[in-house]
C-alpha atoms as a PDB file:
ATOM      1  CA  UNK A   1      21.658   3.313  -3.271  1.00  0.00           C
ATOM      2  CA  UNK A   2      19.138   4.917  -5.684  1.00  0.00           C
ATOM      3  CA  UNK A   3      21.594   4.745  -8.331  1.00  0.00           C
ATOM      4  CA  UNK A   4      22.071   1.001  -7.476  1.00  0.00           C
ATOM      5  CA  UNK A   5      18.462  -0.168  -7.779  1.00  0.00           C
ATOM      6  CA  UNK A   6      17.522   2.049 -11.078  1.00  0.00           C
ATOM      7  CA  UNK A   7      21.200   0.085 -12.765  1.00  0.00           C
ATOM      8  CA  UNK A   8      19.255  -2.867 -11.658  1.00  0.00           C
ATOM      9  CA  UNK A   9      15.889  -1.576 -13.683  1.00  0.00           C
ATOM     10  CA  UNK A  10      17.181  -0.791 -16.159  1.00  0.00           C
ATOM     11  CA  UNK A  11      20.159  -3.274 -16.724  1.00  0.00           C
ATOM     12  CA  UNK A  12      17.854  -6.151 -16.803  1.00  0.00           C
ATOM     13  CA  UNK A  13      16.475  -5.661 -19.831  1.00  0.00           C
ATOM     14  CA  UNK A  14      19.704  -6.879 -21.254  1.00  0.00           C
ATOM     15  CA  UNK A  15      17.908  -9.869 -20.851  1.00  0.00           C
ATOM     16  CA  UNK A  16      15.822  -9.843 -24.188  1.00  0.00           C
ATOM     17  CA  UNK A  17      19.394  -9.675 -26.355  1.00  0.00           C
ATOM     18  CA  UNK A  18      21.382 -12.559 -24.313  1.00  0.00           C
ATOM     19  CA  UNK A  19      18.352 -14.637 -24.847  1.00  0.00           C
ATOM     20  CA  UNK A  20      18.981 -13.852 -28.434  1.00  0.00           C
ATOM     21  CA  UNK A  21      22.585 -14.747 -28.145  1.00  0.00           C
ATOM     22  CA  UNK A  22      22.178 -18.161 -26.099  1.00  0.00           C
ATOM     23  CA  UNK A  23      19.490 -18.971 -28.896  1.00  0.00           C
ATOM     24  CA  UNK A  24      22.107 -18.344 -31.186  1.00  0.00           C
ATOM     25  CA  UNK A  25      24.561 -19.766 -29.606  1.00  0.00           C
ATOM     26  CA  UNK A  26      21.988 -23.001 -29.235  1.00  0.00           C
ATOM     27  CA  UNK A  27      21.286 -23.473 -32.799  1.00  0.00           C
ATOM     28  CA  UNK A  28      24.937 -23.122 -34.181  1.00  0.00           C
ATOM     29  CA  UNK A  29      26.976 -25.084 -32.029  1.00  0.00           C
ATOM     30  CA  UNK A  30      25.455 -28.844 -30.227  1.00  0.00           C
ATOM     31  CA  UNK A  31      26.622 -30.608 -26.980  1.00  0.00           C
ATOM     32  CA  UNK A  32      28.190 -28.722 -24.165  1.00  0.00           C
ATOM     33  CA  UNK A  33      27.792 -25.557 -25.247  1.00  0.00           C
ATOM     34  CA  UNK A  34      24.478 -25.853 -26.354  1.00  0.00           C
ATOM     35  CA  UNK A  35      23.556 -27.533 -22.617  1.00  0.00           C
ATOM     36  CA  UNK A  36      25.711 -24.728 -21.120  1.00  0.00           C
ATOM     37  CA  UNK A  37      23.662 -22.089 -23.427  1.00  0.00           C
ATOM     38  CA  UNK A  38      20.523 -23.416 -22.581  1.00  0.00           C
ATOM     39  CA  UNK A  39      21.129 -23.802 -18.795  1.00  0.00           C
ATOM     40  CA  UNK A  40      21.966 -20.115 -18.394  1.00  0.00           C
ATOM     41  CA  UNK A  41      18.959 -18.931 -20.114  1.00  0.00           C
ATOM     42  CA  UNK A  42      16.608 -21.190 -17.379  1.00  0.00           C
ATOM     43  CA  UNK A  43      19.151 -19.900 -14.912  1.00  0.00           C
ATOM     44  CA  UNK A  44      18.436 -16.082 -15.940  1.00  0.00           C
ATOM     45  CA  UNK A  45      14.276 -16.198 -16.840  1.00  0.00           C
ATOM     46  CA  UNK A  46      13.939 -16.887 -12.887  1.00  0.00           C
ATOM     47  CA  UNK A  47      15.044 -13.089 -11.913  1.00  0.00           C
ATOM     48  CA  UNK A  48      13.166 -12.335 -15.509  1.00  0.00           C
ATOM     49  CA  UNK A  49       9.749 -13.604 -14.471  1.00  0.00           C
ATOM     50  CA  UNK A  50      10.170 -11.530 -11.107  1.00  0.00           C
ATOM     51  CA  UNK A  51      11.173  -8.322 -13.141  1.00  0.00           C
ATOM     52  CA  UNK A  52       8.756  -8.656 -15.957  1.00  0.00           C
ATOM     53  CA  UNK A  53       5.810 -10.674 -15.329  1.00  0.00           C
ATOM     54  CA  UNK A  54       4.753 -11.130 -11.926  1.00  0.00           C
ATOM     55  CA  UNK A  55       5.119  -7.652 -11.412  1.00  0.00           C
ATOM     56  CA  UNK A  56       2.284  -7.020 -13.897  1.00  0.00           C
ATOM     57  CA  UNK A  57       0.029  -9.514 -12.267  1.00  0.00           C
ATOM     58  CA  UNK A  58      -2.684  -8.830 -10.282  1.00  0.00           C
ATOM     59  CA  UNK A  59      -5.015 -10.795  -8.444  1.00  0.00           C
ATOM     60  CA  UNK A  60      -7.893 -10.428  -6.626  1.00  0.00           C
ATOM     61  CA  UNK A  61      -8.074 -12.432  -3.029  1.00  0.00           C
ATOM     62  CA  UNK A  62     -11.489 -13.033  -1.248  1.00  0.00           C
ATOM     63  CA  UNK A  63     -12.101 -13.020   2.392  1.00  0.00           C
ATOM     64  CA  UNK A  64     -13.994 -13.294   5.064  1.00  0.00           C
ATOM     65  CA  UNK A  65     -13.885 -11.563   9.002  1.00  0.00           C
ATOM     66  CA  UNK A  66     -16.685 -12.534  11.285  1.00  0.00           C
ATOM     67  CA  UNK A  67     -16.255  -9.941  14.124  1.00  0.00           C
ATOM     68  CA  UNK A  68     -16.891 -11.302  17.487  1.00  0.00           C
ATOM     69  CA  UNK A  69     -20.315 -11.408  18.090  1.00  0.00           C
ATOM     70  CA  UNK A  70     -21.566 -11.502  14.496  1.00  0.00           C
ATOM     71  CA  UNK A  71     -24.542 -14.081  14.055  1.00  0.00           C
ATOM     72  CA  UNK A  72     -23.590 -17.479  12.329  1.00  0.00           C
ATOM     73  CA  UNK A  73     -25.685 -16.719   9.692  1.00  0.00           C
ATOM     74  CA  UNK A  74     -28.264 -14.112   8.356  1.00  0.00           C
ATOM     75  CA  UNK A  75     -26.449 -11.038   9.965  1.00  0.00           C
ATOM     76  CA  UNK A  76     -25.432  -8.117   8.004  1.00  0.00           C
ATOM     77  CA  UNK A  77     -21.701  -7.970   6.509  1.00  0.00           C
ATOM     78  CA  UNK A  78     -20.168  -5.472   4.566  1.00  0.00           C
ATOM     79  CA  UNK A  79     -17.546  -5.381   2.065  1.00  0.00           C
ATOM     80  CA  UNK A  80     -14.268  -3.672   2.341  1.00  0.00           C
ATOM     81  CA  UNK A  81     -11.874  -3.736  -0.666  1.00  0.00           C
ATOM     82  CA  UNK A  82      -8.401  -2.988   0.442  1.00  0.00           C
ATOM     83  CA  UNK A  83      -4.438  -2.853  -1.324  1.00  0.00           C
ATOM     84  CA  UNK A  84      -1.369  -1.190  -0.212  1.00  0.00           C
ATOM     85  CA  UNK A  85       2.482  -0.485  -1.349  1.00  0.00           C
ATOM     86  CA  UNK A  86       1.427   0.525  -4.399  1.00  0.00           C
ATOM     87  CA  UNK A  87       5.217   2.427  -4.481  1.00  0.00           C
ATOM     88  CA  UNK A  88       4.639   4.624  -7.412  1.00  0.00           C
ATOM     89  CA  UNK A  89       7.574   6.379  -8.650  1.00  0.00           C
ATOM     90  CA  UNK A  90      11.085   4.742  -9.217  1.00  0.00           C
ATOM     91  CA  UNK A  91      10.548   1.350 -10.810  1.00  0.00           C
ATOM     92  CA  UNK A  92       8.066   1.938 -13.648  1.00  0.00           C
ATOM     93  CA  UNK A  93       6.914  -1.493 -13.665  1.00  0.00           C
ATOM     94  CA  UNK A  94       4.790  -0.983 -10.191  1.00  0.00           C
ATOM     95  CA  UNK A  95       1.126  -1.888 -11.043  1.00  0.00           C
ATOM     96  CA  UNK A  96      -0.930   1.592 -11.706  1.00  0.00           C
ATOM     97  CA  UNK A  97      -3.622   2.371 -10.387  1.00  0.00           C
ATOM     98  CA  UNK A  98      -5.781   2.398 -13.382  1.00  0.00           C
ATOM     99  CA  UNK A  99      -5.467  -1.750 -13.223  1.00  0.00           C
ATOM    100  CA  UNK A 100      -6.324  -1.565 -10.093  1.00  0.00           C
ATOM    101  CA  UNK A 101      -9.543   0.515 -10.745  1.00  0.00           C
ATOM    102  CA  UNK A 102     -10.078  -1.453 -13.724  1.00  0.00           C
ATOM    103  CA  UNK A 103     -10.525  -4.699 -11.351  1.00  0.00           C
ATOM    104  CA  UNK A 104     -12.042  -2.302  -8.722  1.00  0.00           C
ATOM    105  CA  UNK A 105     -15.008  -2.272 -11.695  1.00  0.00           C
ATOM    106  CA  UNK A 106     -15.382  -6.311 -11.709  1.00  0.00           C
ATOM    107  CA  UNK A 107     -16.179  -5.797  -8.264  1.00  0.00           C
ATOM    108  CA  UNK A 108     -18.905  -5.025  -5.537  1.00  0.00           C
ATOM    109  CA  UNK A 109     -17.997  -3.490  -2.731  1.00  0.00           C
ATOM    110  CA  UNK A 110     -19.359  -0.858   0.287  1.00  0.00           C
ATOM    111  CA  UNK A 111     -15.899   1.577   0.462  1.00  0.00           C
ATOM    112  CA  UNK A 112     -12.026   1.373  -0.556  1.00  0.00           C
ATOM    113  CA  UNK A 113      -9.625   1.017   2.233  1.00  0.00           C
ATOM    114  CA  UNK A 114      -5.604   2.036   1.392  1.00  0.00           C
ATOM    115  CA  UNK A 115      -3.177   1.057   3.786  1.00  0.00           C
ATOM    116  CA  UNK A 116      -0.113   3.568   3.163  1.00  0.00           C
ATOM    117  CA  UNK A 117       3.128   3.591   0.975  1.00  0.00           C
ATOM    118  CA  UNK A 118       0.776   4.691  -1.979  1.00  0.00           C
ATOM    119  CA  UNK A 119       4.775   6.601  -3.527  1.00  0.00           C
ATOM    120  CA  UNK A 120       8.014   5.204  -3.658  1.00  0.00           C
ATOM    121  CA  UNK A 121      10.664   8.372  -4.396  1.00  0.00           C
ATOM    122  CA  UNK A 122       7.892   9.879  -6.854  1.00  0.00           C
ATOM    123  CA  UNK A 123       8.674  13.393  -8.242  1.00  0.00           C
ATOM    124  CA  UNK A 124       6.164  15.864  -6.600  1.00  0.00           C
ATOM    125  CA  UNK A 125       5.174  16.918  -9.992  1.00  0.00           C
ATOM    126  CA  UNK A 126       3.448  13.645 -10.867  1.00  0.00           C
ATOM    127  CA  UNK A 127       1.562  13.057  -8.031  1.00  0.00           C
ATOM    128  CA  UNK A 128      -1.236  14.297  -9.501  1.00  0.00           C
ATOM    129  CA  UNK A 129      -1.114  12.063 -12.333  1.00  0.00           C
ATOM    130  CA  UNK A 130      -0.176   9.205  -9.995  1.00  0.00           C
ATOM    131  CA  UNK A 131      -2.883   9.364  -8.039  1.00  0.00           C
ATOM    132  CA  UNK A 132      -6.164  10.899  -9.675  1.00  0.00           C
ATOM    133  CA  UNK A 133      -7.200   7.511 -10.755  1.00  0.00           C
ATOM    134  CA  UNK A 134      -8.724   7.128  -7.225  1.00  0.00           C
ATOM    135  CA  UNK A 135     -11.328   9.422  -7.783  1.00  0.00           C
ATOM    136  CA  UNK A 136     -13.456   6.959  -9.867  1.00  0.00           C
ATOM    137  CA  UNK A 137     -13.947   3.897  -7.423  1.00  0.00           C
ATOM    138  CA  UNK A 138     -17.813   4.557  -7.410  1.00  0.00           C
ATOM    139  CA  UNK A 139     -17.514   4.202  -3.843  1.00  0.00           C
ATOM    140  CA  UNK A 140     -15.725   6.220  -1.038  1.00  0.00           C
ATOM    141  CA  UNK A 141     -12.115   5.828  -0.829  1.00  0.00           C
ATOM    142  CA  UNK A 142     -10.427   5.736   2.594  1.00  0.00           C
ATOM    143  CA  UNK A 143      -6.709   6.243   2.939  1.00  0.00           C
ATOM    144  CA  UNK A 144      -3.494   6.574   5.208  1.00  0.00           C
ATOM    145  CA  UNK A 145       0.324   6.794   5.086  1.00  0.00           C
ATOM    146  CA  UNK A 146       2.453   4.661   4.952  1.00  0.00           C
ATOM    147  CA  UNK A 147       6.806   5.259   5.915  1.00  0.00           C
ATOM    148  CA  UNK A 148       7.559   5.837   2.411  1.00  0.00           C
ATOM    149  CA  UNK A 149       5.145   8.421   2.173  1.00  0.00           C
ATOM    150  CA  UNK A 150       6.367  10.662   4.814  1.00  0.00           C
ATOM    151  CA  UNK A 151      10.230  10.158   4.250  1.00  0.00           C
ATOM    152  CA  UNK A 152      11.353   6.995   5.794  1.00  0.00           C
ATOM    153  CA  UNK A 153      13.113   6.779   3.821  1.00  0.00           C
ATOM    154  CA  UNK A 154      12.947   8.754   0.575  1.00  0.00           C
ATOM    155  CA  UNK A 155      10.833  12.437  -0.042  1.00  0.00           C
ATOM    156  CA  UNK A 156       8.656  13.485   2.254  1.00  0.00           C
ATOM    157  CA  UNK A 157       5.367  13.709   0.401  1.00  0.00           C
ATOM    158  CA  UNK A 158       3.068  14.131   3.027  1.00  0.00           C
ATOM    159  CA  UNK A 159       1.827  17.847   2.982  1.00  0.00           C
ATOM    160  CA  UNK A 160       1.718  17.189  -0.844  1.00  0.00           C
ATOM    161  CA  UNK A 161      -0.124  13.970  -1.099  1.00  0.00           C
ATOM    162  CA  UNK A 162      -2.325  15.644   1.365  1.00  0.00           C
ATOM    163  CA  UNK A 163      -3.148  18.848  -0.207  1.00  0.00           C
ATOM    164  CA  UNK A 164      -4.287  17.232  -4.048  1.00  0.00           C
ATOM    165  CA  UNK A 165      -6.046  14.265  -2.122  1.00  0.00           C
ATOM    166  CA  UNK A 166      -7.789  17.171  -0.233  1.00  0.00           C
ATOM    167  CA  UNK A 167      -9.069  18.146  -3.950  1.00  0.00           C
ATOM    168  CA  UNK A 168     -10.856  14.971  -4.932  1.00  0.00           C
ATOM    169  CA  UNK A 169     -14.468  14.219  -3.730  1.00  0.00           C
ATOM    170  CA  UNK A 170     -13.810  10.704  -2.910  1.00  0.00           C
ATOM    171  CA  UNK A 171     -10.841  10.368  -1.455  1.00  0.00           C
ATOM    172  CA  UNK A 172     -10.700  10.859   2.408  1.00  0.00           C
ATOM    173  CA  UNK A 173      -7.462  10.850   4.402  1.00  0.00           C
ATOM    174  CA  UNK A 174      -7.802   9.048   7.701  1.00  0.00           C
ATOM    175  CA  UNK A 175      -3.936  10.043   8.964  1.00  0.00           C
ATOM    176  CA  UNK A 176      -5.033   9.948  12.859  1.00  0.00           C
ATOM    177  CA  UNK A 177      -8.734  11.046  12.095  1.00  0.00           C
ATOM    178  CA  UNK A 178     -11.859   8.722  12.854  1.00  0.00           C
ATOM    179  CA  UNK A 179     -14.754   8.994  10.128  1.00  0.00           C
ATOM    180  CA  UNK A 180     -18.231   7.766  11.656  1.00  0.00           C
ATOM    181  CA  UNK A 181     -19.986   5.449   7.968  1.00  0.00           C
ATOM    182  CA  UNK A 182     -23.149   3.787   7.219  1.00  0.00           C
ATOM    183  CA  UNK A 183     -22.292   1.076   4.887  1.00  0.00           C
ATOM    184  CA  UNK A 184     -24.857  -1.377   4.050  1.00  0.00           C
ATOM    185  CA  UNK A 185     -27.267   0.475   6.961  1.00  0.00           C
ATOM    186  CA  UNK A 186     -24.929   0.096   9.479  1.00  0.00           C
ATOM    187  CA  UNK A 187     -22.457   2.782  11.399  1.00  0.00           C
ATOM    188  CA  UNK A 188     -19.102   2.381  11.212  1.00  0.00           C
ATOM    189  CA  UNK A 189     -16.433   3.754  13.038  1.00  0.00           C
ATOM    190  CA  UNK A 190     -13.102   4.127  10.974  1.00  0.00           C
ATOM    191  CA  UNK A 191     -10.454   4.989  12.684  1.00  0.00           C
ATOM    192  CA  UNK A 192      -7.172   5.712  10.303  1.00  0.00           C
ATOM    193  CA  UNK A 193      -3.498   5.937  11.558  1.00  0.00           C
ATOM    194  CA  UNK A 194      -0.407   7.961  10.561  1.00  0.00           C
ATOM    195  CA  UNK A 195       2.883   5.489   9.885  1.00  0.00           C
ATOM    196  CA  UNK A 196       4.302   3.911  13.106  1.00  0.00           C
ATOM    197  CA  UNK A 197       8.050   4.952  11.779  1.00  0.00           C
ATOM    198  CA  UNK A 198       6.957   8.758  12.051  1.00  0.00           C
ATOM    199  CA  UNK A 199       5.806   8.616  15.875  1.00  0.00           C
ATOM    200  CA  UNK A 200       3.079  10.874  15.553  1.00  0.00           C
ATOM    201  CA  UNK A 201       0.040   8.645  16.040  1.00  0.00           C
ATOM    202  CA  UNK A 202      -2.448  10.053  18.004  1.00  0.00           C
ATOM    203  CA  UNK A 203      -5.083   7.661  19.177  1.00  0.00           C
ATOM    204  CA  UNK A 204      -8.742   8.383  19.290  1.00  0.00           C
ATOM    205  CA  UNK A 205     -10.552   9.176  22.876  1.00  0.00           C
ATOM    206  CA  UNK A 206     -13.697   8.298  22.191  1.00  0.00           C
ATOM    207  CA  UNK A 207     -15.378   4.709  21.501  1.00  0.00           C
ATOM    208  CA  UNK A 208     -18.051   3.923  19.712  1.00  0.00           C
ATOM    209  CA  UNK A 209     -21.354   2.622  21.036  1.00  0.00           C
ATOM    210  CA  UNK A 210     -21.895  -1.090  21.870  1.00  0.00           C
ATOM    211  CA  UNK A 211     -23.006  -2.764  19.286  1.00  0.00           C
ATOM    212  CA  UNK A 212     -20.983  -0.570  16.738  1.00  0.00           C
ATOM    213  CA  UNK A 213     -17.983  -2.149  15.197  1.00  0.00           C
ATOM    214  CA  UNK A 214     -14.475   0.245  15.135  1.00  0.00           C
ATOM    215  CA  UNK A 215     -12.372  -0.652  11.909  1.00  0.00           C
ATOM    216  CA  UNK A 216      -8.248   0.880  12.579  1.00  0.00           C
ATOM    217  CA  UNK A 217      -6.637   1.189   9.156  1.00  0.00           C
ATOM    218  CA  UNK A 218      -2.911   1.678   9.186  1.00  0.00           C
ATOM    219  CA  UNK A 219       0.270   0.715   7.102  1.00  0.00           C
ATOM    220  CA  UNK A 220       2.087  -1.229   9.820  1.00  0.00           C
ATOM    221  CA  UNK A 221       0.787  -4.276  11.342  1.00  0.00           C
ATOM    222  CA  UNK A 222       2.893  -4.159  14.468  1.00  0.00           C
ATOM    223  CA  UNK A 223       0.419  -1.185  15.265  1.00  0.00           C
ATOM    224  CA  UNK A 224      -1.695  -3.628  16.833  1.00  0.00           C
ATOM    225  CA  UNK A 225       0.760  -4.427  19.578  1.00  0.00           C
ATOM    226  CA  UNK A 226       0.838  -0.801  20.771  1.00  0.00           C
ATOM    227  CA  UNK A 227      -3.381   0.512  21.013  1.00  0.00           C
ATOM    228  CA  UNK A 228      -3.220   1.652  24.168  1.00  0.00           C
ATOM    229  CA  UNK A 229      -5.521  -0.155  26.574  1.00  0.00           C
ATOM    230  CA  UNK A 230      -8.669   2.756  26.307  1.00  0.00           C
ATOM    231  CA  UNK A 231      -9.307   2.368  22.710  1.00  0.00           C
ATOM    232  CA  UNK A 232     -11.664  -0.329  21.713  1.00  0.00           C
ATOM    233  CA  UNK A 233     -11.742  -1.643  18.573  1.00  0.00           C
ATOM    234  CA  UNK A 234     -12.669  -4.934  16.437  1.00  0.00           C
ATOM    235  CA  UNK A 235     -10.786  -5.409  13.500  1.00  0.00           C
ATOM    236  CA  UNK A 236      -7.091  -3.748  12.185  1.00  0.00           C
ATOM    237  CA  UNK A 237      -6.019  -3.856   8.475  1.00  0.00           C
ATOM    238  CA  UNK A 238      -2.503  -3.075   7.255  1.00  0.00           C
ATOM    239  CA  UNK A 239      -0.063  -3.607   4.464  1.00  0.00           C
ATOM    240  CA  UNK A 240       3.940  -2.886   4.657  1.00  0.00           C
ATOM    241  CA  UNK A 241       4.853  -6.167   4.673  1.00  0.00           C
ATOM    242  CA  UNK A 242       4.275  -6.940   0.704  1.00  0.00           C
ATOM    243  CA  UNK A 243       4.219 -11.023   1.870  1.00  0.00           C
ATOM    244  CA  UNK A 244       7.999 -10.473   1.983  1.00  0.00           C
ATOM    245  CA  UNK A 245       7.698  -9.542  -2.171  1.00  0.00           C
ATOM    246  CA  UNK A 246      10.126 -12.130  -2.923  1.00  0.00           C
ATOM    247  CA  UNK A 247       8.816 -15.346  -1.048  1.00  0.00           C
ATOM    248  CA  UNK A 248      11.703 -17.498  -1.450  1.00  0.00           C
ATOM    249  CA  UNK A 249      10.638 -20.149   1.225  1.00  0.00           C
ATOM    250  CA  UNK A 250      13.400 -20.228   4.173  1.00  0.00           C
ATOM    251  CA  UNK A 251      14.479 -16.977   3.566  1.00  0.00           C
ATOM    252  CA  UNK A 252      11.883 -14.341   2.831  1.00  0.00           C
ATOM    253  CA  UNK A 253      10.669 -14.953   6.338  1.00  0.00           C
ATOM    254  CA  UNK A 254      13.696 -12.612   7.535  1.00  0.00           C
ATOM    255  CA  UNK A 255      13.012  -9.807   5.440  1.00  0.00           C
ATOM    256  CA  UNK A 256       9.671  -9.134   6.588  1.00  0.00           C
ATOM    257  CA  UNK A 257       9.455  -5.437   8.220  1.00  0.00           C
ATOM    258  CA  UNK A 258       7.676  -6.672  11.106  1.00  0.00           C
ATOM    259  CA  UNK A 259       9.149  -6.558  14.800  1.00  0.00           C
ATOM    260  CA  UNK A 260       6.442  -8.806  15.442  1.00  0.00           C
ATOM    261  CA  UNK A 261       7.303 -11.234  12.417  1.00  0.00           C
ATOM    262  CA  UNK A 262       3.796 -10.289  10.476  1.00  0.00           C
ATOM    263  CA  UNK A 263       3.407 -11.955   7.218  1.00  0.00           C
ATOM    264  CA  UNK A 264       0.426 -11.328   5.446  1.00  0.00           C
ATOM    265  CA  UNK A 265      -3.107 -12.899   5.652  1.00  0.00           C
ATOM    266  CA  UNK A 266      -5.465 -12.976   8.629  1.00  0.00           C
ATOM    267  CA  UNK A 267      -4.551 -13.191  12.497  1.00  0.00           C
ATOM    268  CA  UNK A 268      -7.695 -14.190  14.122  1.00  0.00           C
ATOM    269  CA  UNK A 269      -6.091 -14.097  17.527  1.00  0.00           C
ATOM    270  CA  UNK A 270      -3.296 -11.429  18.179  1.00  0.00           C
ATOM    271  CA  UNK A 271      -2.669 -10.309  21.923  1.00  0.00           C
ATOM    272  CA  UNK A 272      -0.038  -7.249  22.360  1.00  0.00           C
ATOM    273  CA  UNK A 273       3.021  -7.901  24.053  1.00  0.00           C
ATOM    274  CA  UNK A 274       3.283  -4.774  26.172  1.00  0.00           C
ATOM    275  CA  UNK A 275       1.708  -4.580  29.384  1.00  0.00           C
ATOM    276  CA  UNK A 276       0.800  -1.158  28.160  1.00  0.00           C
ATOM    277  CA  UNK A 277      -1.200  -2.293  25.088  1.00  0.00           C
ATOM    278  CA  UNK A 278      -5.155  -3.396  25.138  1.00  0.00           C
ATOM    279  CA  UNK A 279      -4.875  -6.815  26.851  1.00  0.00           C
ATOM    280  CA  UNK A 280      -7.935  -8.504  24.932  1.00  0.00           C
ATOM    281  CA  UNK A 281      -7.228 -10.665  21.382  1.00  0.00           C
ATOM    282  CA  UNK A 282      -8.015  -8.964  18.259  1.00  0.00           C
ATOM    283  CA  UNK A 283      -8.258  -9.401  14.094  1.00  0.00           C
ATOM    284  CA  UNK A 284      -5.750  -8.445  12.162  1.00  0.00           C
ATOM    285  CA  UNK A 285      -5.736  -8.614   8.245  1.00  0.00           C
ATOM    286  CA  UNK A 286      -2.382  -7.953   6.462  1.00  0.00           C
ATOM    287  CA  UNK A 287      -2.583  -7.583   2.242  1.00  0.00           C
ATOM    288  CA  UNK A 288       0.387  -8.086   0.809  1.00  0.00           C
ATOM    289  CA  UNK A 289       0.391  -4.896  -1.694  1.00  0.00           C
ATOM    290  CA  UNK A 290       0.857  -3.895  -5.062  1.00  0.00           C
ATOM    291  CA  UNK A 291       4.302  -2.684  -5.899  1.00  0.00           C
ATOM    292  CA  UNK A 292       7.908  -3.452  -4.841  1.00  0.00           C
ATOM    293  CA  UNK A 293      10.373  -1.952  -3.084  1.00  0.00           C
ATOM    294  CA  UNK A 294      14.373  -2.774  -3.091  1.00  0.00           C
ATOM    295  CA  UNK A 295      14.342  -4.569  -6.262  1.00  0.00           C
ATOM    296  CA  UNK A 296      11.873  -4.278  -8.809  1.00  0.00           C
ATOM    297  CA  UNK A 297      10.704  -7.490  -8.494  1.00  0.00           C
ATOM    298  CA  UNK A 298       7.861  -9.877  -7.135  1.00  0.00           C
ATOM    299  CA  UNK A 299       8.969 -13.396  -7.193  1.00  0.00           C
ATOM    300  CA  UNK A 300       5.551 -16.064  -5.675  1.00  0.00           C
ATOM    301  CA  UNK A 301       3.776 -13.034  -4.503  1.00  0.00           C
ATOM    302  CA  UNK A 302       1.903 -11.037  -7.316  1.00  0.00           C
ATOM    303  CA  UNK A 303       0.465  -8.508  -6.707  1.00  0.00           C
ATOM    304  CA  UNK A 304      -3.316  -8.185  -5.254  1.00  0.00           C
ATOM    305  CA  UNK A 305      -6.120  -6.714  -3.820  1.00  0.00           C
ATOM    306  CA  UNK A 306      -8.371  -8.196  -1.321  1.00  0.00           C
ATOM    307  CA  UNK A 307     -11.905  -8.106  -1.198  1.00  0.00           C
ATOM    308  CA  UNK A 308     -12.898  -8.632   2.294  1.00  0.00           C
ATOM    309  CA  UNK A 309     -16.477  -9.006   3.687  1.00  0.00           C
ATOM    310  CA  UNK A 310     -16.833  -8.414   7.462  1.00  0.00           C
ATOM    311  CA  UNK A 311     -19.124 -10.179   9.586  1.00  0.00           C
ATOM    312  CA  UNK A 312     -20.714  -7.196  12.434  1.00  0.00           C
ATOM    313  CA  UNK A 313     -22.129  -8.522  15.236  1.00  0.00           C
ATOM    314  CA  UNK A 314     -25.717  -7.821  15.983  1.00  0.00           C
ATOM    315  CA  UNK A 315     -26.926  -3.538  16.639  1.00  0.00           C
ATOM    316  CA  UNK A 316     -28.655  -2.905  19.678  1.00  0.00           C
ATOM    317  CA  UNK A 317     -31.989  -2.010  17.293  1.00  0.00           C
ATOM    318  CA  UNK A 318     -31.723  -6.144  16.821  1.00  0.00           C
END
């Protein structure tokens, strides 16, 4: 299967010479063949633009969360910038992370939140170079695992991603850890999860105080169905899905990786369908990621980061 989808790589950039040859073929001979010629080049720059331009796109999307309770207006927000599926490693046309620092630097935001898959089959001897580029966000970076990460399927990188992440100042690993913030003057709790595919989360006892908001960061939405009822939180961001990564309407819908049928986007009212989860609704934001997977190709779903500011609801100081 590896073989398969590095042919596919690399194989497409036969592209560039039988657009020569249909151009060719276009200006020496007229009528049927030079309909037929042109016809198959349209026909072939579809999979083209997914292998060599979208991929290389990246756009910034804007949001906004008001947490339940939050004030209408005049209350405090913060800002969360967030990406996932970056998938570093096989198809050399994933976006690095140096354009996504670049556009990082456009930006103004109170912390970096990374919601898994950050490798996709990367050698262990580049992860260094894969990676050190998320030392220089300016502000705290926050991340977690995603099933690609820790060997479903492909390398397990886990230990290693974890050991050199352990070696950069601002880079903080959440895998089933809560860190208590102050971002724009007010605590945060941030509660990170390991993948769902392992099944090795370990949820948090404790809550936070009233009045203090509890952000969950994991890689698979359909987390959100299975908090058990004790843990209290306000808001859950996630990736995995990648928008389906090649949104053909009708049909990417059944390639999502969500037992749930997550897409991407906000869900301002999610209730879990177990009557073991936490019965109340909650907020659930879903970016559609960075890099591909399968094929490398993004076809109506380039790549992106969101820049999310979250409405908190009022402290108990007032």
């Amino acid at each position: 299967m590896m073989l398969m989808k590095q042919l596919i790589f690399y194989v497409s950039f036969l592209y560039f010479p039988f657009v020569i040859a249909m151009g060719w073929l276009m200006i020496r001979r007229s009528g049927f063949y030079r309909w037929g010629a042109l016809s198959l080049v349209l026909l072939a720059s579809v999979p083209a633009y997914a292998r060599f331009v979208e991929p290389r796109i990246l756009r910034t999307i804007e949001a906004e969360i008001a947490l339940a309770g939050s004030p209408a207006e005049d209350g405090y927000d913060i800002r969360l910038l967030l990406f996932s599926d970056t998938h570093i490693g096989m198809f050399g046309n994933a976006m690095p992370l140096e354009r996504i620092r670049e556009r990082a630097d456009t930006l103004d935001f109170d912390a970096v939140l990374v919601a898994g898959d950050l490798t996709y089959h990367l050698p262990e001897d580049q992860i260094e170079a894969a990676f050190h580029e998320l030392n220089n966000f300016g502000e705290p970076v926050f991340v977690v695992f995603g099933n690609h990460d820790v060997g479903f399927p492909g390398p397990d990188l886990g230990m290693q991603l974890a050991g050199y992440f352990a070696t950069l100042e601002n880079v903080h690993l959440l895998n089933n850890r809560t860190e208590v913030l102050t971002l724009n003057g007010r605590e945060i709790w941030l509660t990170g999860t390991s993948d769902l595919w392992q099944g090795q989360i370990e949820y948090p006892t404790e809550n936070p105080p009233t009045g203090t908001p509890r952000i969950i960061l994991t890689h698979n939405p359909d987390v959100a169905m299975r908090v058990p009822p004790n843990v209290r939180y306000d808001v859950l961001f996630a990736g995995h899905t990648h928008g389906g990564q090649i949104r053909i309407p009708g049909l990417y819908q059944r390639a999502l990786p969500s037992q749930y049928g997550f897409d991407r986007g906000l869900y301002e009212e999610v209730t879990p369908a177990s009557a073991d989860a936490i019965a109340e609704t909650h907020q659930i934001y879903i970016t559609s990621g960075t890099g591909m997977v399968g094929l490398p190709m993004r076809l109506l779903m380039p790549p992106q980061v969101d820049l999310i500011t979250v409405r908190l609801p009022q402290g108990e100081d007032g």
